[in-house]
N, C-alpha and C. Protein backbone atom coordinates (compact mmCIF):
# COMPACT_ATOMS: atom_id res chain seq x y z
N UNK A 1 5.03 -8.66 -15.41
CA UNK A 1 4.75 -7.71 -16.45
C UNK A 1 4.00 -6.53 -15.85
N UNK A 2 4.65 -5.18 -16.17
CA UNK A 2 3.42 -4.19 -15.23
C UNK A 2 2.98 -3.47 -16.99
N UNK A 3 2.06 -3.43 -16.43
CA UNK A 3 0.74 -2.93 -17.03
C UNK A 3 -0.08 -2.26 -16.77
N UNK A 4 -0.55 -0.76 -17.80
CA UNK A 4 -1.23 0.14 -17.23
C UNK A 4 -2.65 0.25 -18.53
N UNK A 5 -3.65 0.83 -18.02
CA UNK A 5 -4.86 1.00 -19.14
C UNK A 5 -4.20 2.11 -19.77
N UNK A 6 -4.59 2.01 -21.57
CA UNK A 6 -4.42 3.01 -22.43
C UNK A 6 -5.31 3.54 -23.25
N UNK A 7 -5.58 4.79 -23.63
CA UNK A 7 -6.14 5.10 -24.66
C UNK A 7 -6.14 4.48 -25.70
N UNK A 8 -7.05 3.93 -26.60
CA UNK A 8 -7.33 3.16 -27.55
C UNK A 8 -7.16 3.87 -28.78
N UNK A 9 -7.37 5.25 -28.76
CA UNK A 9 -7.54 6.20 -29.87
C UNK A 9 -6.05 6.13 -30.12
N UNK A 10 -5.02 6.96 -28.93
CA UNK A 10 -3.97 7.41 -29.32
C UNK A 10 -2.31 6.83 -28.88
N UNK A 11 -3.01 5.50 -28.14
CA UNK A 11 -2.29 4.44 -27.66
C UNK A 11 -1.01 4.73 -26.30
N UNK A 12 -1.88 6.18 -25.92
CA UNK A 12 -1.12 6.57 -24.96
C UNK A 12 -1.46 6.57 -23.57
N UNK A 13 -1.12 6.17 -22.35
CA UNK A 13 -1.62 5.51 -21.23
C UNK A 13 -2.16 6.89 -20.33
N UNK A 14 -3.50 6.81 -20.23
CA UNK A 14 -4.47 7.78 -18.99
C UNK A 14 -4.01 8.07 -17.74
N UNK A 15 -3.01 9.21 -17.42
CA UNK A 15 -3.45 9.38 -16.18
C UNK A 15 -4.18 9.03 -14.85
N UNK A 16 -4.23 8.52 -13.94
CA UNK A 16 -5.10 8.12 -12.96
C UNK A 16 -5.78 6.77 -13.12
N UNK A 17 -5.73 5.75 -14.39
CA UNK A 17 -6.41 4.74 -14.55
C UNK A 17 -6.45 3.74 -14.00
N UNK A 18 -4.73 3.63 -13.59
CA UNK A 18 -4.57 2.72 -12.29
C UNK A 18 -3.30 2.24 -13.41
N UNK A 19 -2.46 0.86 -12.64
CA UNK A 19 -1.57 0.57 -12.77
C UNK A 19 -1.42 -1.40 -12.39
N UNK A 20 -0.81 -1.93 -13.03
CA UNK A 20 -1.21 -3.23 -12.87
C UNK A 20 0.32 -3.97 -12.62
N UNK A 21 0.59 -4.64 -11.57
CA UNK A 21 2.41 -5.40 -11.61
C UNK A 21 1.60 -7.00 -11.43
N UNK A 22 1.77 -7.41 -12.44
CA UNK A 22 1.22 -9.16 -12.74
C UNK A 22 1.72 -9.84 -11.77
N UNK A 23 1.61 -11.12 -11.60
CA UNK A 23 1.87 -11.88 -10.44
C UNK A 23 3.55 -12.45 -10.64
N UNK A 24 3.52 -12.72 -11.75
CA UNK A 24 4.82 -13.29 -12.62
C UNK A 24 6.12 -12.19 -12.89
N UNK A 25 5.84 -10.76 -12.20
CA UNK A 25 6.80 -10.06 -12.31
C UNK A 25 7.07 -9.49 -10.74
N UNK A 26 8.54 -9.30 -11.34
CA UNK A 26 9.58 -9.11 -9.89
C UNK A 26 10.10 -7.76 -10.34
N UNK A 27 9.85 -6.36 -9.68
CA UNK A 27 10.62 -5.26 -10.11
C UNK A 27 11.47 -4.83 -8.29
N UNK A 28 12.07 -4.33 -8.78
CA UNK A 28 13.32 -3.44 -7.41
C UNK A 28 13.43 -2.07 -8.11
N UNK A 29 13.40 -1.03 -6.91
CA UNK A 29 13.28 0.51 -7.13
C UNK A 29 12.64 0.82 -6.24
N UNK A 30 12.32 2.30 -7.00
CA UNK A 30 11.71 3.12 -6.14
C UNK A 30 10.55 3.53 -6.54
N UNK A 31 9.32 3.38 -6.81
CA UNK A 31 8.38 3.36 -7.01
C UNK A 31 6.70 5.13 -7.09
N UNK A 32 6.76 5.47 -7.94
CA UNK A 32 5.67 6.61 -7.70
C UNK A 32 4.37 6.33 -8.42
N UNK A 33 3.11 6.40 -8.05
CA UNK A 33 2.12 6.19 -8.73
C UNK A 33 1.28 7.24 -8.77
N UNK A 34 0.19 7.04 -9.86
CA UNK A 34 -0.63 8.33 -9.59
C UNK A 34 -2.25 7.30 -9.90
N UNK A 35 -3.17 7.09 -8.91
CA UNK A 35 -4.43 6.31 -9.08
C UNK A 35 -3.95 4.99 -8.44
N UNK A 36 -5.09 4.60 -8.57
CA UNK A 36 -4.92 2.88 -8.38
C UNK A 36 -3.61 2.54 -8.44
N UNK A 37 -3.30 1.31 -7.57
CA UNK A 37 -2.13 0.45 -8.07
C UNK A 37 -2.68 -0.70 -7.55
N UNK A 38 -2.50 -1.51 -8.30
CA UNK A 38 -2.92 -3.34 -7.62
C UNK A 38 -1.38 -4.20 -8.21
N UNK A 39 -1.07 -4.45 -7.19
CA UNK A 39 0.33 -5.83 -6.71
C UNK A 39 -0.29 -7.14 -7.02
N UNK A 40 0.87 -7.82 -7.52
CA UNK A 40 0.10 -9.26 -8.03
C UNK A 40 1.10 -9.95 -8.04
N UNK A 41 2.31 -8.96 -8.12
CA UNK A 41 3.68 -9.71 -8.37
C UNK A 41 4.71 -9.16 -6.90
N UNK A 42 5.73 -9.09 -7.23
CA UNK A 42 6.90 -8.65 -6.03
C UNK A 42 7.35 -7.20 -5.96
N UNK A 43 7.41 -6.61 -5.61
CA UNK A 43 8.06 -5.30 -5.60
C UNK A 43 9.30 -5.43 -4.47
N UNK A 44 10.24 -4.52 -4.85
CA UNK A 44 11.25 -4.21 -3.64
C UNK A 44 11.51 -3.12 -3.65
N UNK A 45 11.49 -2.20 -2.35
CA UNK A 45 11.43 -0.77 -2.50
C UNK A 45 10.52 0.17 -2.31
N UNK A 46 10.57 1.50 -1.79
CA UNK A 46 9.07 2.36 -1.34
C UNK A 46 8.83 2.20 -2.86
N UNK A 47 7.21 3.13 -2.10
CA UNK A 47 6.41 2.82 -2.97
C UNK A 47 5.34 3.94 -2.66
N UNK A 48 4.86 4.90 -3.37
CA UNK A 48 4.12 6.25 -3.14
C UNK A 48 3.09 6.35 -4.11
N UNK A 49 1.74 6.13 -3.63
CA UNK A 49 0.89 6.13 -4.64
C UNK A 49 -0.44 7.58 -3.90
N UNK A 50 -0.96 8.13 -4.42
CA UNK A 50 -1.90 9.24 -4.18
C UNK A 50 -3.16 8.45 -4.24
N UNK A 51 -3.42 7.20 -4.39
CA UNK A 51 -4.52 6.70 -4.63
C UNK A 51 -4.52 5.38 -3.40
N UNK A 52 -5.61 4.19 -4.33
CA UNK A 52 -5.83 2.93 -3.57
C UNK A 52 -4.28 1.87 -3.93
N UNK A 53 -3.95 1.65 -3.27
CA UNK A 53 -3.03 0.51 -3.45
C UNK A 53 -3.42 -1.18 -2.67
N UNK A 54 -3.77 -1.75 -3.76
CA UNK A 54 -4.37 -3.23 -3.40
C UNK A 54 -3.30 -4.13 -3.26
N UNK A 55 -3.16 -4.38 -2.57
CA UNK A 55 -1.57 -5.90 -3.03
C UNK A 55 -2.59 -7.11 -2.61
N UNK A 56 -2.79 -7.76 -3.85
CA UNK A 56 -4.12 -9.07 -4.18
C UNK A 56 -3.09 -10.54 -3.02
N UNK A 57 -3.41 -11.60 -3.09
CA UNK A 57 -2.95 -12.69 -2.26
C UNK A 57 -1.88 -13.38 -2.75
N UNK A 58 -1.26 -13.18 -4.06
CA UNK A 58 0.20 -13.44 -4.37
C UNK A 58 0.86 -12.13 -4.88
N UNK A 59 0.16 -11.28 -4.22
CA UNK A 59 1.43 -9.97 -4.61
C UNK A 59 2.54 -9.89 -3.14
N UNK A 60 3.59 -9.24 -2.87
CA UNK A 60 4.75 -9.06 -2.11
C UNK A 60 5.29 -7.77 -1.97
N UNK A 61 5.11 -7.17 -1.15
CA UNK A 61 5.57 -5.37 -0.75
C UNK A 61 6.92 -5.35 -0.04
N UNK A 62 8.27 -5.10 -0.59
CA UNK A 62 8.77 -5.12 0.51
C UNK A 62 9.38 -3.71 0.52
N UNK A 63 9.31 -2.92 1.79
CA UNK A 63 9.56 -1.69 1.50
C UNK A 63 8.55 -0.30 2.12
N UNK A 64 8.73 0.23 2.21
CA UNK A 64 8.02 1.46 2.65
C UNK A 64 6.74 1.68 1.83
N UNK A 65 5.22 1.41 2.06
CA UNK A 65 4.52 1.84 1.68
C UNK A 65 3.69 2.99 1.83
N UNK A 66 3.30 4.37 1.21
CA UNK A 66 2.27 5.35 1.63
C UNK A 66 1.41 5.74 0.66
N UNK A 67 0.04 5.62 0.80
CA UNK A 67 -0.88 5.81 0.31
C UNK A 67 -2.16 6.10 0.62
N UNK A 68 -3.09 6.55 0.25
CA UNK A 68 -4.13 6.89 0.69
C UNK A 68 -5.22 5.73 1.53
N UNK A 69 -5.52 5.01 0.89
CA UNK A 69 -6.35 3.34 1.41
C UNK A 69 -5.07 2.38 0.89
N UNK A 70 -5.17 1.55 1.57
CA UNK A 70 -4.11 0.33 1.51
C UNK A 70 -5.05 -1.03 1.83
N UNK A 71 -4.94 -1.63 0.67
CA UNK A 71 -5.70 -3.44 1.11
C UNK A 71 -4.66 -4.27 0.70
N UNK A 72 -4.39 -5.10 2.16
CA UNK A 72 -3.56 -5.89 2.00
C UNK A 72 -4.39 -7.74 2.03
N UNK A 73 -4.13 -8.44 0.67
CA UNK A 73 -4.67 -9.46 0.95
C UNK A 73 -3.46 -10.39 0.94
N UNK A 74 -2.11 -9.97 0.28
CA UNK A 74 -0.92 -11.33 0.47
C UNK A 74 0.02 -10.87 1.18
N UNK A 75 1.00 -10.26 1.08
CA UNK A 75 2.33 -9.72 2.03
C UNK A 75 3.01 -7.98 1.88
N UNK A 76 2.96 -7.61 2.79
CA UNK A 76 3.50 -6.49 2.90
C UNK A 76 4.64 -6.31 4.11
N UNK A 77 5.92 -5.66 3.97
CA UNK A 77 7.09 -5.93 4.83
C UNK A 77 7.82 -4.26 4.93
N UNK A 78 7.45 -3.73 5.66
CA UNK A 78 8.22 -2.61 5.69
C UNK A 78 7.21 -1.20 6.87
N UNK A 79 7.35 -0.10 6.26
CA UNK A 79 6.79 1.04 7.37
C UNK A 79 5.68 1.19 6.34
N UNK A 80 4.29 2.08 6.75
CA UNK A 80 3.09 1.83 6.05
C UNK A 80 2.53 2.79 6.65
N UNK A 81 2.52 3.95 5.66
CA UNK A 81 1.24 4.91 6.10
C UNK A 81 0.10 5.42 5.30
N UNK A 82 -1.17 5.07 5.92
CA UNK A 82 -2.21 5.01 4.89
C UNK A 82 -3.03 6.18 5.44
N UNK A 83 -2.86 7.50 4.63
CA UNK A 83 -3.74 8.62 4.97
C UNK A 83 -5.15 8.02 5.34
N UNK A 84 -5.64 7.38 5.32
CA UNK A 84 -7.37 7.14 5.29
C UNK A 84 -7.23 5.99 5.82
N UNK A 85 -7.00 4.80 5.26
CA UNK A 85 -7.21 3.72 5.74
C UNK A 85 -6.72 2.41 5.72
N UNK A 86 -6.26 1.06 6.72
CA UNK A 86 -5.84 0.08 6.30
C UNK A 86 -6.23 -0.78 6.36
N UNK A 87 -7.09 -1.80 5.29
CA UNK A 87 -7.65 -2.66 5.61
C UNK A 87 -6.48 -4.19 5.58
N UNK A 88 -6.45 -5.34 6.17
CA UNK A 88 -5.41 -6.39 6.69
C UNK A 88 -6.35 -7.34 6.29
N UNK A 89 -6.72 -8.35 5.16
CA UNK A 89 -7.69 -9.23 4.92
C UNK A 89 -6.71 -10.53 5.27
N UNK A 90 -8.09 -12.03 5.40
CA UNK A 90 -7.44 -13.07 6.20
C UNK A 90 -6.64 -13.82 5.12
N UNK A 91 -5.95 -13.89 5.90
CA UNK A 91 -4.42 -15.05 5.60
C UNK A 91 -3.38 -13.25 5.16
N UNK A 92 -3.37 -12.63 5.25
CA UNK A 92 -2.17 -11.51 4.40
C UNK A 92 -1.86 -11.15 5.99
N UNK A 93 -0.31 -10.74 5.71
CA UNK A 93 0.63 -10.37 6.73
C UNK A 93 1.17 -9.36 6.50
N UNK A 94 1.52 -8.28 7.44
CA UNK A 94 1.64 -7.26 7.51
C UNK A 94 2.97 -7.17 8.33
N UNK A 95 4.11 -6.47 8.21
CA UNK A 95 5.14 -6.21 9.39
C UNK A 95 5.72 -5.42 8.98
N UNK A 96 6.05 -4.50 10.20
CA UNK A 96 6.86 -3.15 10.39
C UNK A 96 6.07 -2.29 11.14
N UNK A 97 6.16 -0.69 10.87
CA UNK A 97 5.33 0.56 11.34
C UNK A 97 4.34 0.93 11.03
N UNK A 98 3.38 0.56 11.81
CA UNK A 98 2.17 1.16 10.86
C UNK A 98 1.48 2.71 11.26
N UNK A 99 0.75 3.67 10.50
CA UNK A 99 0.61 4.69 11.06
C UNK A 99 -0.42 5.10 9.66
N UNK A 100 -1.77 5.27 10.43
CA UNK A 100 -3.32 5.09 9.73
C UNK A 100 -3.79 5.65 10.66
N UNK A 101 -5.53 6.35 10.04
CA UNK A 101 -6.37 6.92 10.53
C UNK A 101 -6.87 5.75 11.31
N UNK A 102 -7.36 4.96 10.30
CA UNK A 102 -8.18 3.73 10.24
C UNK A 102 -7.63 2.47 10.08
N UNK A 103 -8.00 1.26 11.26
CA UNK A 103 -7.27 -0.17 10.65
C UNK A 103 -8.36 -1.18 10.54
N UNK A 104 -8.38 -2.19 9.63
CA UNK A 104 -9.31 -3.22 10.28
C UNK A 104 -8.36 -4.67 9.89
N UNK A 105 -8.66 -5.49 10.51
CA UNK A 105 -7.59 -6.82 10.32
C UNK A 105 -8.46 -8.14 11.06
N UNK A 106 -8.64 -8.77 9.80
CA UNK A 106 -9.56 -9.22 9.67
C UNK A 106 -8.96 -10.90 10.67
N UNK A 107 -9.62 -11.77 10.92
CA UNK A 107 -9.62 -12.97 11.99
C UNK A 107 -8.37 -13.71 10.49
N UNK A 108 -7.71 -14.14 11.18
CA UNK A 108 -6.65 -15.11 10.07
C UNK A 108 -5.70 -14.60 9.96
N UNK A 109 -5.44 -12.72 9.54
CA UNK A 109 -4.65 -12.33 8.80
C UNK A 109 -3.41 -12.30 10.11
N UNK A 110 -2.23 -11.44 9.79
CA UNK A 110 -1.03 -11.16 11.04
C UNK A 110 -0.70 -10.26 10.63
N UNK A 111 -0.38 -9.55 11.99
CA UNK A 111 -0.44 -7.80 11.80
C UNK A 111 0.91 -8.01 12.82
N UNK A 112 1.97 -8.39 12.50
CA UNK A 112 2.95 -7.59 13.89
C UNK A 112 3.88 -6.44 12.76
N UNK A 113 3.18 -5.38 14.27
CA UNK A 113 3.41 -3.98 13.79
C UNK A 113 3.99 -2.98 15.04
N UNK A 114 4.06 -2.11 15.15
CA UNK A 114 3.78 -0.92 15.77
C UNK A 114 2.93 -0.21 15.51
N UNK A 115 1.32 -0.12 15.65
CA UNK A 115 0.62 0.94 15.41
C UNK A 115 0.57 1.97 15.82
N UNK A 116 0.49 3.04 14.75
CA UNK A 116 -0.13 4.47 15.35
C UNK A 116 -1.08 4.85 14.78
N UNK A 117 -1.96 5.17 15.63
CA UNK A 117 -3.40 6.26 14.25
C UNK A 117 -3.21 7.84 14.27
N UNK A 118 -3.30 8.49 13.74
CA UNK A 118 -3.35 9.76 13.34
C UNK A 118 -3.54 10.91 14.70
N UNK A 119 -4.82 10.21 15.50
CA UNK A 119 -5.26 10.43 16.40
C UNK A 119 -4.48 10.77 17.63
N UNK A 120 -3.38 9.19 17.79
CA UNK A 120 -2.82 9.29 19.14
C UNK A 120 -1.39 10.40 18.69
N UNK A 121 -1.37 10.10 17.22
CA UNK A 121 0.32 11.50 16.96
C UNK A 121 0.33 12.29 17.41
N UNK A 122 -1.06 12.95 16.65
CA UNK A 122 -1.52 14.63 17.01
C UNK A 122 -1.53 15.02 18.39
N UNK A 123 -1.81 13.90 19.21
CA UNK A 123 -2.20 14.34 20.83
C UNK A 123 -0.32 14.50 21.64
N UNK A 124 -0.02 13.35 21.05
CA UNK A 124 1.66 13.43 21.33
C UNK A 124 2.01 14.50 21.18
N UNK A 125 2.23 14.58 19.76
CA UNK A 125 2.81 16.13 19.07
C UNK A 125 2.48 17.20 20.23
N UNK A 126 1.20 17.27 20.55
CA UNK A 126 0.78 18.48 21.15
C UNK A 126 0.93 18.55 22.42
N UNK A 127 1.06 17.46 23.33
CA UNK A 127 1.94 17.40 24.58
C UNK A 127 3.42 17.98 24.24
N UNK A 128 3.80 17.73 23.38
CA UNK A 128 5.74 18.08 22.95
C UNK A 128 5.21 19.62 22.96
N UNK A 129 4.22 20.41 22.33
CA UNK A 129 4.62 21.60 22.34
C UNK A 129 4.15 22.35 23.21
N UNK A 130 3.72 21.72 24.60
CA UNK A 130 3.48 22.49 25.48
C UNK A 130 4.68 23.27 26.25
């Protein structure tokens, strides 16, 4: 079931409040968010949020993720770029491309990836345009 917070007055859902996919739901697409998003359930398909995107310890990513902070505590499967930051908590698995400012991955969790940080692009990039 996805689920978002609503105005109580006018029963119409807030902007930026965040966004909720229950554990018990399975969606496929293509995915845009605006605020928060927390995974609980399955997704298939990118997935573009301007905010935090949490996927909790029975949520499932499969697909291109980009977002600003990314916490992964159950499964994520695809390319992954987190403007700011990626945190990898223990027991959650991570696979594909990754490309972050910031990573941390905690003792337990599994990270097979390709990393890049922001850092080593820019220096690439700028060897190419010499």
């Amino acid at each position: 079931m996805a689920k978002t917070d609503t105005d109580n007055t006018t029963g119409k859902g807030r902007s930026g409040q965040g966004s909720f996919i229950g554990a018990e739901c399975e969606l496929e697409g293509r995915f845009t968010f605006t605020g928060p998003l927390t995974i609980a359930g399955h997704l298939k398909g990118p997935v573009k949020s301007d905010g935090l995107v949490l996927i909790e310890a029975t949520g499932h990513l499969e697909g291109s993720l980009e977002a600003a902070i990314i916490i992964v505590h159950g499964k994520l499967t695809g390319n992954v770029t987190a403007h700011e930051s990626l945190e990898i908590w223990n027991e959650a698995v991570v696979t594909g491309k990754v490309l972050t400012r910031s990573i941390r991955v905690d003792a337990g969790s599994l990270l097979t990836a390709d990393p890049v940080s922001y850092t080593h692009l820019r220096a690439h990039e700028t060897r190419h345009d010499l």
